[in-house]
Protein backbone atom coordinates (compact mmCIF):
# COMPACT_ATOMS: atom_id res chain seq x y z
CA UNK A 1 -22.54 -1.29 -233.11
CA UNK A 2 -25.66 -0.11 -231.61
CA UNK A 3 -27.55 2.83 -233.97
CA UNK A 4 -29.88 3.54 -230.41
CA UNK A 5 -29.59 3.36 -226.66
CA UNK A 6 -31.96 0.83 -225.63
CA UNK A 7 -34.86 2.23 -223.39
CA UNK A 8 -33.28 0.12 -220.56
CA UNK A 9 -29.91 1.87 -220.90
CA UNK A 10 -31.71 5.26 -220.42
CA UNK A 11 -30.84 6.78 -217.13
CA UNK A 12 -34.18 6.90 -215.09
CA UNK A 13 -34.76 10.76 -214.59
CA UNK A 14 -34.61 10.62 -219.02
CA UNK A 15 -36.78 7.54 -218.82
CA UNK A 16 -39.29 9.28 -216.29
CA UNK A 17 -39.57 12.38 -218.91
CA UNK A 18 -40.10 10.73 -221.76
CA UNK A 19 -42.69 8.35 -220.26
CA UNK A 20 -44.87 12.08 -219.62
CA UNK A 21 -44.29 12.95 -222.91
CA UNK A 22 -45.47 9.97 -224.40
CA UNK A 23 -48.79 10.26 -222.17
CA UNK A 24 -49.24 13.92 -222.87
CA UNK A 25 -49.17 12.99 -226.53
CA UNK A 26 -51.39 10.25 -226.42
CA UNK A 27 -53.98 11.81 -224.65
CA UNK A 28 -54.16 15.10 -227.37
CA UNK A 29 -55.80 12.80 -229.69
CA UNK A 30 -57.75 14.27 -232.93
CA UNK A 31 -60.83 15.37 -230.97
CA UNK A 32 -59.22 17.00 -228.48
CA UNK A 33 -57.28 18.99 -231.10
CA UNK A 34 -60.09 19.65 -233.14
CA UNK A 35 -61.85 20.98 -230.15
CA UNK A 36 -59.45 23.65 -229.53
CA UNK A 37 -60.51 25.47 -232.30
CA UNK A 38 -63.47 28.38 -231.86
CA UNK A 39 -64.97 30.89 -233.88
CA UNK A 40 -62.78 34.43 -234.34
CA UNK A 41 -66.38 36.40 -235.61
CA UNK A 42 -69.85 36.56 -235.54
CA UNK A 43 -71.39 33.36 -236.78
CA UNK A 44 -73.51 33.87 -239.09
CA UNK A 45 -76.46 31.11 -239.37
CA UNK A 46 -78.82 31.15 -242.48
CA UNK A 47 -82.45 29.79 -242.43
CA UNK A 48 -83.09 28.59 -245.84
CA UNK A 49 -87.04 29.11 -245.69
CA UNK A 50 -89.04 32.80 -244.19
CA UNK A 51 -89.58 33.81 -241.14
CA UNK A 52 -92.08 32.49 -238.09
CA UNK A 53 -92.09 28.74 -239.88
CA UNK A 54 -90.21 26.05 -238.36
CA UNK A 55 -86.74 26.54 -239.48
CA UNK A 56 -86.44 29.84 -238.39
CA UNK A 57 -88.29 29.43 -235.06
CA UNK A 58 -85.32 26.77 -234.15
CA UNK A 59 -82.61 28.39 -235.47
CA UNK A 60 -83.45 32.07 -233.70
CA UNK A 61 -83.80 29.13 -230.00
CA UNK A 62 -80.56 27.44 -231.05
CA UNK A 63 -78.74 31.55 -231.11
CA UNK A 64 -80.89 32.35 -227.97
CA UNK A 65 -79.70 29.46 -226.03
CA UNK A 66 -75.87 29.95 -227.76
CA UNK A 67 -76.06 33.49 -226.07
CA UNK A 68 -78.16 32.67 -222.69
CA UNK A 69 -75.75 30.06 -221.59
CA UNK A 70 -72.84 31.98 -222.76
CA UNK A 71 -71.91 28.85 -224.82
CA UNK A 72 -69.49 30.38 -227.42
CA UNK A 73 -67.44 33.56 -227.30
CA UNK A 74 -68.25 35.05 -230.56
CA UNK A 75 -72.02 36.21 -231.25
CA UNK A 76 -74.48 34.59 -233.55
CA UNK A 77 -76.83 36.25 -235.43
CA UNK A 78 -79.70 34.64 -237.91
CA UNK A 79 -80.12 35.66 -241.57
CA UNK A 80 -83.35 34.34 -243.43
CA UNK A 81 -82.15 33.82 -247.42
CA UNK A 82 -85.55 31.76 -248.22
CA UNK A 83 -85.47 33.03 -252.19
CA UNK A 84 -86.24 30.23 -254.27
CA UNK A 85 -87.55 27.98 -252.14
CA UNK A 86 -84.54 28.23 -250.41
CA UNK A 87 -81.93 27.72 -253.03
CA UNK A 88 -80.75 31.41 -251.94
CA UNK A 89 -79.48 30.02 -248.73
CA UNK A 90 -78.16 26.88 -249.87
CA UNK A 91 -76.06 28.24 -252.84
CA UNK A 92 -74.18 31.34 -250.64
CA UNK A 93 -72.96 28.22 -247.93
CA UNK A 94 -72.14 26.74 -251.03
CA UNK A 95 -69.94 29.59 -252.51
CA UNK A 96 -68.56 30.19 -249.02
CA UNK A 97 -66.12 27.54 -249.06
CA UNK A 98 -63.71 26.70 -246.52
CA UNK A 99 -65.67 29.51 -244.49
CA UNK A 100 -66.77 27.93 -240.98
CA UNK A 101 -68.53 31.30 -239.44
CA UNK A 102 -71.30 30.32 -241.65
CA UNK A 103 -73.79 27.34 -241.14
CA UNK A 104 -77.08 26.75 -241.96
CA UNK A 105 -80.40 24.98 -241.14
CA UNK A 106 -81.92 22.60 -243.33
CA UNK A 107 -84.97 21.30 -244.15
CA UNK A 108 -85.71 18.62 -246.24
CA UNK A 109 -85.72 20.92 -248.79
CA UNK A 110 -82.53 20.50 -248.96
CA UNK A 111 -83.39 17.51 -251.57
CA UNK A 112 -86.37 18.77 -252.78
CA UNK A 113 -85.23 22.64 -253.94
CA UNK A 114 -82.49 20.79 -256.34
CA UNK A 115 -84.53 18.41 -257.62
CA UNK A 116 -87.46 20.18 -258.58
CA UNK A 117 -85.44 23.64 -259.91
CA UNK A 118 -82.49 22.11 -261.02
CA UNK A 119 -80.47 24.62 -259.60
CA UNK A 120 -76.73 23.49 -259.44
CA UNK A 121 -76.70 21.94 -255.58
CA UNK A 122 -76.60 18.47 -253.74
CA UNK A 123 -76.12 18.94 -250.26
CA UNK A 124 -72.87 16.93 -250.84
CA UNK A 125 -71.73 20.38 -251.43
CA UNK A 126 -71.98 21.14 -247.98
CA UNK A 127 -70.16 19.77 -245.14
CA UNK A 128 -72.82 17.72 -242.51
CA UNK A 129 -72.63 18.50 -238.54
CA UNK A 130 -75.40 17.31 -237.06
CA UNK A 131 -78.93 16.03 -237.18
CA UNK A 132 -80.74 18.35 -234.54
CA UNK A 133 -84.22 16.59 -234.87
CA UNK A 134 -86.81 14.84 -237.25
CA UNK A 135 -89.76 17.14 -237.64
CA UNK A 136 -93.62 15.84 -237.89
CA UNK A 137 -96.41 16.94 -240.21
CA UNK A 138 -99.93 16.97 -238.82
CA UNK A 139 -103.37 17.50 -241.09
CA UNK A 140 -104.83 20.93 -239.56
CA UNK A 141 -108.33 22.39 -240.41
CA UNK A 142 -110.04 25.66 -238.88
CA UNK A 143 -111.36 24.38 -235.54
CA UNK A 144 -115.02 26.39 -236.67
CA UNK A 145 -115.18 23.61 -239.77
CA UNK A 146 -117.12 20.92 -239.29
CA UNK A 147 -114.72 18.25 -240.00
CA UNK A 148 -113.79 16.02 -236.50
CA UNK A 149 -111.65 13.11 -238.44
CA UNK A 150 -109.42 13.00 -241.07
CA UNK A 151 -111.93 10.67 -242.53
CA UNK A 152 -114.35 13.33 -242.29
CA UNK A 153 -112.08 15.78 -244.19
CA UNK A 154 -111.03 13.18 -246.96
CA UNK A 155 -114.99 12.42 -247.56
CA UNK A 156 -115.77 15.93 -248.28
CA UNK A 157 -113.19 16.87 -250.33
CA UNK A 158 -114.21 13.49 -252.46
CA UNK A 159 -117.89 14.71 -252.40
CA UNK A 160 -116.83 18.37 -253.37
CA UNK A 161 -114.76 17.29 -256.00
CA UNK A 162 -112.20 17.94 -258.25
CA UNK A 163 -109.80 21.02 -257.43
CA UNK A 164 -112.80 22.43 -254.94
CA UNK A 165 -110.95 22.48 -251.52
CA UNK A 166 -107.69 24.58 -250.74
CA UNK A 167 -104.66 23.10 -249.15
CA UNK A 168 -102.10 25.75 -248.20
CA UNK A 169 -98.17 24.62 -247.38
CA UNK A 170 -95.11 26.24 -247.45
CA UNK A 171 -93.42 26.24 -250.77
CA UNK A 172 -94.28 24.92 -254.62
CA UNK A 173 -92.82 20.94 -254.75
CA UNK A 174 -91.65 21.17 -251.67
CA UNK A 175 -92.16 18.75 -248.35
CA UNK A 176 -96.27 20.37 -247.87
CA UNK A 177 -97.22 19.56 -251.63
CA UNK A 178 -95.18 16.51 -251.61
CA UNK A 179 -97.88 15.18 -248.99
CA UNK A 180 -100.58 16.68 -250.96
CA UNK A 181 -99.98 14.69 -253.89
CA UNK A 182 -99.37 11.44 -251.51
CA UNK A 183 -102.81 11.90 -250.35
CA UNK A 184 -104.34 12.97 -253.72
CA UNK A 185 -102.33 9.59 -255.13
CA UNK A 186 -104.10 7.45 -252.07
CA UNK A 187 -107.31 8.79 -251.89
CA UNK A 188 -108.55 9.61 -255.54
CA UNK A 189 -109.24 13.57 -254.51
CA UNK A 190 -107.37 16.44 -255.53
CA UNK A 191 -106.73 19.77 -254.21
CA UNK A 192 -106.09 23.24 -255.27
CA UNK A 193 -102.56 23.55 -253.54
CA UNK A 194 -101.56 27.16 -252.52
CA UNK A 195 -97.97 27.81 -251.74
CA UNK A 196 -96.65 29.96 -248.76
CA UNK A 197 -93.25 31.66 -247.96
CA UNK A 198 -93.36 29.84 -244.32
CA UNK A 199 -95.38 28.04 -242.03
CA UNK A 200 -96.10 30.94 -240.19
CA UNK A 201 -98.45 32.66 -242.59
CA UNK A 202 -99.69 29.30 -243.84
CA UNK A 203 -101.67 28.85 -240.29
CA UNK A 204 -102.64 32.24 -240.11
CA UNK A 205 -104.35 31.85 -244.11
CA UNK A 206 -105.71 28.68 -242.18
CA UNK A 207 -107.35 30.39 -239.28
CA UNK A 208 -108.43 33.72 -241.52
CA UNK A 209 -110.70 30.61 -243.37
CA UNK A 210 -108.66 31.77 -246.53
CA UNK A 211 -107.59 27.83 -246.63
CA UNK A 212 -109.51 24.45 -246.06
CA UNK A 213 -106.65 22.64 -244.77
CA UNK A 214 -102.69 22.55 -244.06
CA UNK A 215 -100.21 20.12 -243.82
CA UNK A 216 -97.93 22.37 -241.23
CA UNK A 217 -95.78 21.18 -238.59
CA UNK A 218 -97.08 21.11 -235.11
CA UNK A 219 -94.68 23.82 -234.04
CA UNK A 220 -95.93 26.15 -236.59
CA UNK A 221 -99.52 25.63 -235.43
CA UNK A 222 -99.25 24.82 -232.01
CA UNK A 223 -100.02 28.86 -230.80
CA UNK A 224 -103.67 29.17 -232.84
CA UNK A 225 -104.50 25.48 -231.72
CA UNK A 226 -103.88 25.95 -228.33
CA UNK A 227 -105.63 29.42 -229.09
CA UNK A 228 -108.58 27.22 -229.95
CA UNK A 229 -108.05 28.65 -233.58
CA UNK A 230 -107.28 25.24 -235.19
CA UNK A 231 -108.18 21.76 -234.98
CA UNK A 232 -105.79 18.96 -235.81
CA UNK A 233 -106.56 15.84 -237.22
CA UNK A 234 -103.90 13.43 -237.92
CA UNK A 235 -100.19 13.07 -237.90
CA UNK A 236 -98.25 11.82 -241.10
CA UNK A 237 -96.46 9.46 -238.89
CA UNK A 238 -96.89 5.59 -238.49
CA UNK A 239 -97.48 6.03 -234.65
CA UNK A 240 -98.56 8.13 -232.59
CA UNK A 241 -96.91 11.81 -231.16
CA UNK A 242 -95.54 10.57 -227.88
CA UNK A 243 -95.89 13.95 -225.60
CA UNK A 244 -98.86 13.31 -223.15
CA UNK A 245 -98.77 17.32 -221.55
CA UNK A 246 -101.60 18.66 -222.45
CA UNK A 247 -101.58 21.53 -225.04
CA UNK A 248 -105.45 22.59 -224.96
CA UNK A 249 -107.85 22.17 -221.87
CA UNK A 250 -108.53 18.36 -223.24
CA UNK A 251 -106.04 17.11 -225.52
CA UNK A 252 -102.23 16.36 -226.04
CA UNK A 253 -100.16 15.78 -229.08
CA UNK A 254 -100.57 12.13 -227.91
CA UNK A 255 -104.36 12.57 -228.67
CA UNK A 256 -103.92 13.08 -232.17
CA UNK A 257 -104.14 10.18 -234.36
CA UNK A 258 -101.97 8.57 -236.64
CA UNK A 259 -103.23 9.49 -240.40
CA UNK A 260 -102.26 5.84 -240.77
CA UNK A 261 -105.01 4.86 -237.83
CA UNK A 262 -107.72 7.43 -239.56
CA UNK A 263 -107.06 5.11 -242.76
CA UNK A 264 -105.22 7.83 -244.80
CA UNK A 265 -101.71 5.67 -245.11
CA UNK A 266 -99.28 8.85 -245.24
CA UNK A 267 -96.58 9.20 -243.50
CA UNK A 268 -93.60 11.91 -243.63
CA UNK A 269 -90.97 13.06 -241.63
CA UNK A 270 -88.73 16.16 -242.07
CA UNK A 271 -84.97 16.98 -241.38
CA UNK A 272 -84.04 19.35 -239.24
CA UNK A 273 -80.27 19.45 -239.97
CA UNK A 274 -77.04 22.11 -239.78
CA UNK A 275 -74.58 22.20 -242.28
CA UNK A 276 -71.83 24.26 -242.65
CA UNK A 277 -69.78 25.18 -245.95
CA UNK A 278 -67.83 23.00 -247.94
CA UNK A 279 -64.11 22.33 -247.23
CA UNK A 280 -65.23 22.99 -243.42
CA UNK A 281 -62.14 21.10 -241.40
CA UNK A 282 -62.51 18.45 -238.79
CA UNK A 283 -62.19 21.10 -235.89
CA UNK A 284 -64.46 23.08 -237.18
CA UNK A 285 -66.97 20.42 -237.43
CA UNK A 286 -66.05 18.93 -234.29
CA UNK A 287 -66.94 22.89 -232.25
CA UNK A 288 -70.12 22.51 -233.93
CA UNK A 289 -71.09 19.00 -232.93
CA UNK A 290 -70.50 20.12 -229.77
CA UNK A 291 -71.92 23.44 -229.40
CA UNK A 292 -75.16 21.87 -230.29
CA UNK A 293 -74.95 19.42 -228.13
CA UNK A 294 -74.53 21.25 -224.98
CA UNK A 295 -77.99 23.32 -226.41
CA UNK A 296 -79.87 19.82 -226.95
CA UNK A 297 -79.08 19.53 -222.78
CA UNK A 298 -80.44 23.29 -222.20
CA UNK A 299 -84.35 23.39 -220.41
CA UNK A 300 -85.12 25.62 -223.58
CA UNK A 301 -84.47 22.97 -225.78
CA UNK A 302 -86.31 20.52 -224.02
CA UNK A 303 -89.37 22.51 -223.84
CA UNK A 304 -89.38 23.75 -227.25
CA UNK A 305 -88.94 19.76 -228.35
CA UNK A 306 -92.31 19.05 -226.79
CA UNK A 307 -93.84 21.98 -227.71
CA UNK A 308 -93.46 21.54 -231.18
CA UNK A 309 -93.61 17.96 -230.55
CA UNK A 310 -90.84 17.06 -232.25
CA UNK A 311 -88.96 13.31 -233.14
CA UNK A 312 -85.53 13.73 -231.27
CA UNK A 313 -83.20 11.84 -233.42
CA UNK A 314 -79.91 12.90 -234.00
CA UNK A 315 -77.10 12.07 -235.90
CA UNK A 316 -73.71 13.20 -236.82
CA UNK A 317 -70.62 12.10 -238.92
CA UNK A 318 -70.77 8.69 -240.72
CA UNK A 319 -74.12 7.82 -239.37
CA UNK A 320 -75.61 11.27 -240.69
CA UNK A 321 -74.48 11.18 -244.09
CA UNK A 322 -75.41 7.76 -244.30
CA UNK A 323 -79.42 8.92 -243.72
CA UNK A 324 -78.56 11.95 -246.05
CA UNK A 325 -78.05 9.06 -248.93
CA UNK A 326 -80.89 7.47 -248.21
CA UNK A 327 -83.02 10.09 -248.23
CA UNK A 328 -82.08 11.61 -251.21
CA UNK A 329 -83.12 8.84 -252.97
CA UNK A 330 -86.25 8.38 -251.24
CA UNK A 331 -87.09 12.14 -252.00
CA UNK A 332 -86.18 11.38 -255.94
CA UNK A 333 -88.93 8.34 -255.77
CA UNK A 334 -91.33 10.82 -254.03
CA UNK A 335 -90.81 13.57 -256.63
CA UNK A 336 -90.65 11.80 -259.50
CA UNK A 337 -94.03 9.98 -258.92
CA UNK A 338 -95.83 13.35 -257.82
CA UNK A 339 -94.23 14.23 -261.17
CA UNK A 340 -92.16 16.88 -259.45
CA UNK A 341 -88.86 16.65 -261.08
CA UNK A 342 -87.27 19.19 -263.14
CA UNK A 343 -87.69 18.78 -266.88
């Protein structure tokens, strides 16, 4: 008794049809599914931190480029929710569960806001998409000061003393005054630290002489050094920036030295990461992914890289959340030591 005609005993026209079955099938694997599925609505993409600092700046290129190159049916539009030290942004993604018309850009704060506030959120909460880039920190001073080194800097503000000199950054125990307190913990000095709502004011305080010194990121200085406003001195970074175009009429990010060369061992490096809300499915994840990587190919992109003279790293999927574990613990270490850590 047979419970099945053997393939053999199928006639071939039946055999011939089921063979192009079979291949249809096997080529609509899981990716292929999960890119079939596209935003219905305007995407809405929140920015964690104010306006004109870093975050914001990429996040207003990535919904330029998005619209430019026609690279998604839906529009996008960019809301800044930077209230308490971004924990604003981070908690409405959080609420919006199982909502993928919302994603958002994240800094590292997205360790550092938790940890210091103790505001209920890990960005486990969230669902990862991608690593867009790795963002540097470089020591800045008013170009009109007399300080040419970092060395210079760091001997003054030992020789002033105590609580004398003003370092502005963007936030209170966030990524800027992280730094600070590295430095302070290396070098003996110690700073009055000023907090800012973004980058963007933090180099105009800077150039106004209402600061001594900032720990910004190149991209939210680059426009007042090039302007011959600013004068930078090192880069938290073990090596050096790699981009050799010129920026002013005699020097390139490539010029700057390593803080690590200039004998202040610091070195720091930021996320630039999207997100999107929890319970996000794998299609939704997957349009993501590669939305941004068709921007990543884009001229724009490319330019605004080396402009702000960014690392280009990127991640996504097990590899991302991976680095998200890491760093979370590395950011504990760091706040706990600068004393940082909620009570």
């Amino acid at each position: 008794m047979h419970l099945a005609t053997p393939p053999t005993a199928q006639p071939p026209r039946l055999r011939r049809a089921l063979i192009s079955t079979c291949l249809a099938l096997a080529t609509l694997t899981a990716p292929a599914l999960a890119a079939a599925w596209e935003p219905t609505k305007t995407v809405e993409f929140v920015v964690p931190a104010g306006t004109g600092g870093g975050a914001d700046q990429m996040a207003r290129l990535v919904q330029s480029i998005v619209s430019k190159h026609n690279l998604m049916k839906q529009p996008m539009v960019v809301v800044n929710k930077g209230g308490g030290a971004g924990a604003e942004g981070f908690l409405e993604v959080k609420g919006a569960k199982g909502e993928p018309h919302k994603i958002i850009i994240t800094l590292s704060n997205l360790f550092t806001t938790p940890l210091a506030t103790g505001v209920p959120f890990n960005w486990k909460d969230l669902t990862p998409v991608s690593m867009l880039a790795l963002d540097q920190f470089v020591l800045w001073v008013n170009a009109e000061s007399p300080y040419k080194t970092a060395k210079d800097f760091i001997d003054a503000t030992k020789a002033a003393g105590p609580s004398k000199m003003r370092m502005g950054g963007t936030g209170s125990k966030q990524e800027d005054q992280i730094i600070t307190a590295a430095i302070e913990k290396q070098t003996g000095t110690k700073f009055i630290y000023i907090p800012f709502k973004g980058g963007g004011e933090v180099a105009v305080q800077l150039v106004g002489k209402h600061l001594d010194s900032t720990v910004n990121n190149p991209i939210e200085a680059v426009a007042q050094w090039r302007a011959g406003q600013l004068r930078p001195l090192c880069v938290f970074d073990d090596d050096r920036i790699p981009f050799k175009t010129k920026v002013t009429a005699d020097m390139s990010w490539n010029d700057i030295p390593s803080c690590k060369q200039s004998g202040l061992d610091v070195d720091y490096l930021m996320l630039r990461g999207i997100f999107t809300s929890p319970g996000a499915k794998p299609e939704h994840v997957a349009f993501y992914v590669d939305l941004l990587k068709k921007v990543r190919a884009t001229p724009e992109w490319k330019e605004f890289i080396e402009r702000g003279a960014f690392n280009t790293t990127s991640l996504e999927g097990d590899a991302f959340k991976a680095w998200l574990t890491k760093e979370e613990q590395r950011h504990r270490q760091l706040m706990q030591e600068a004393g940082f850590l909620a009570k």
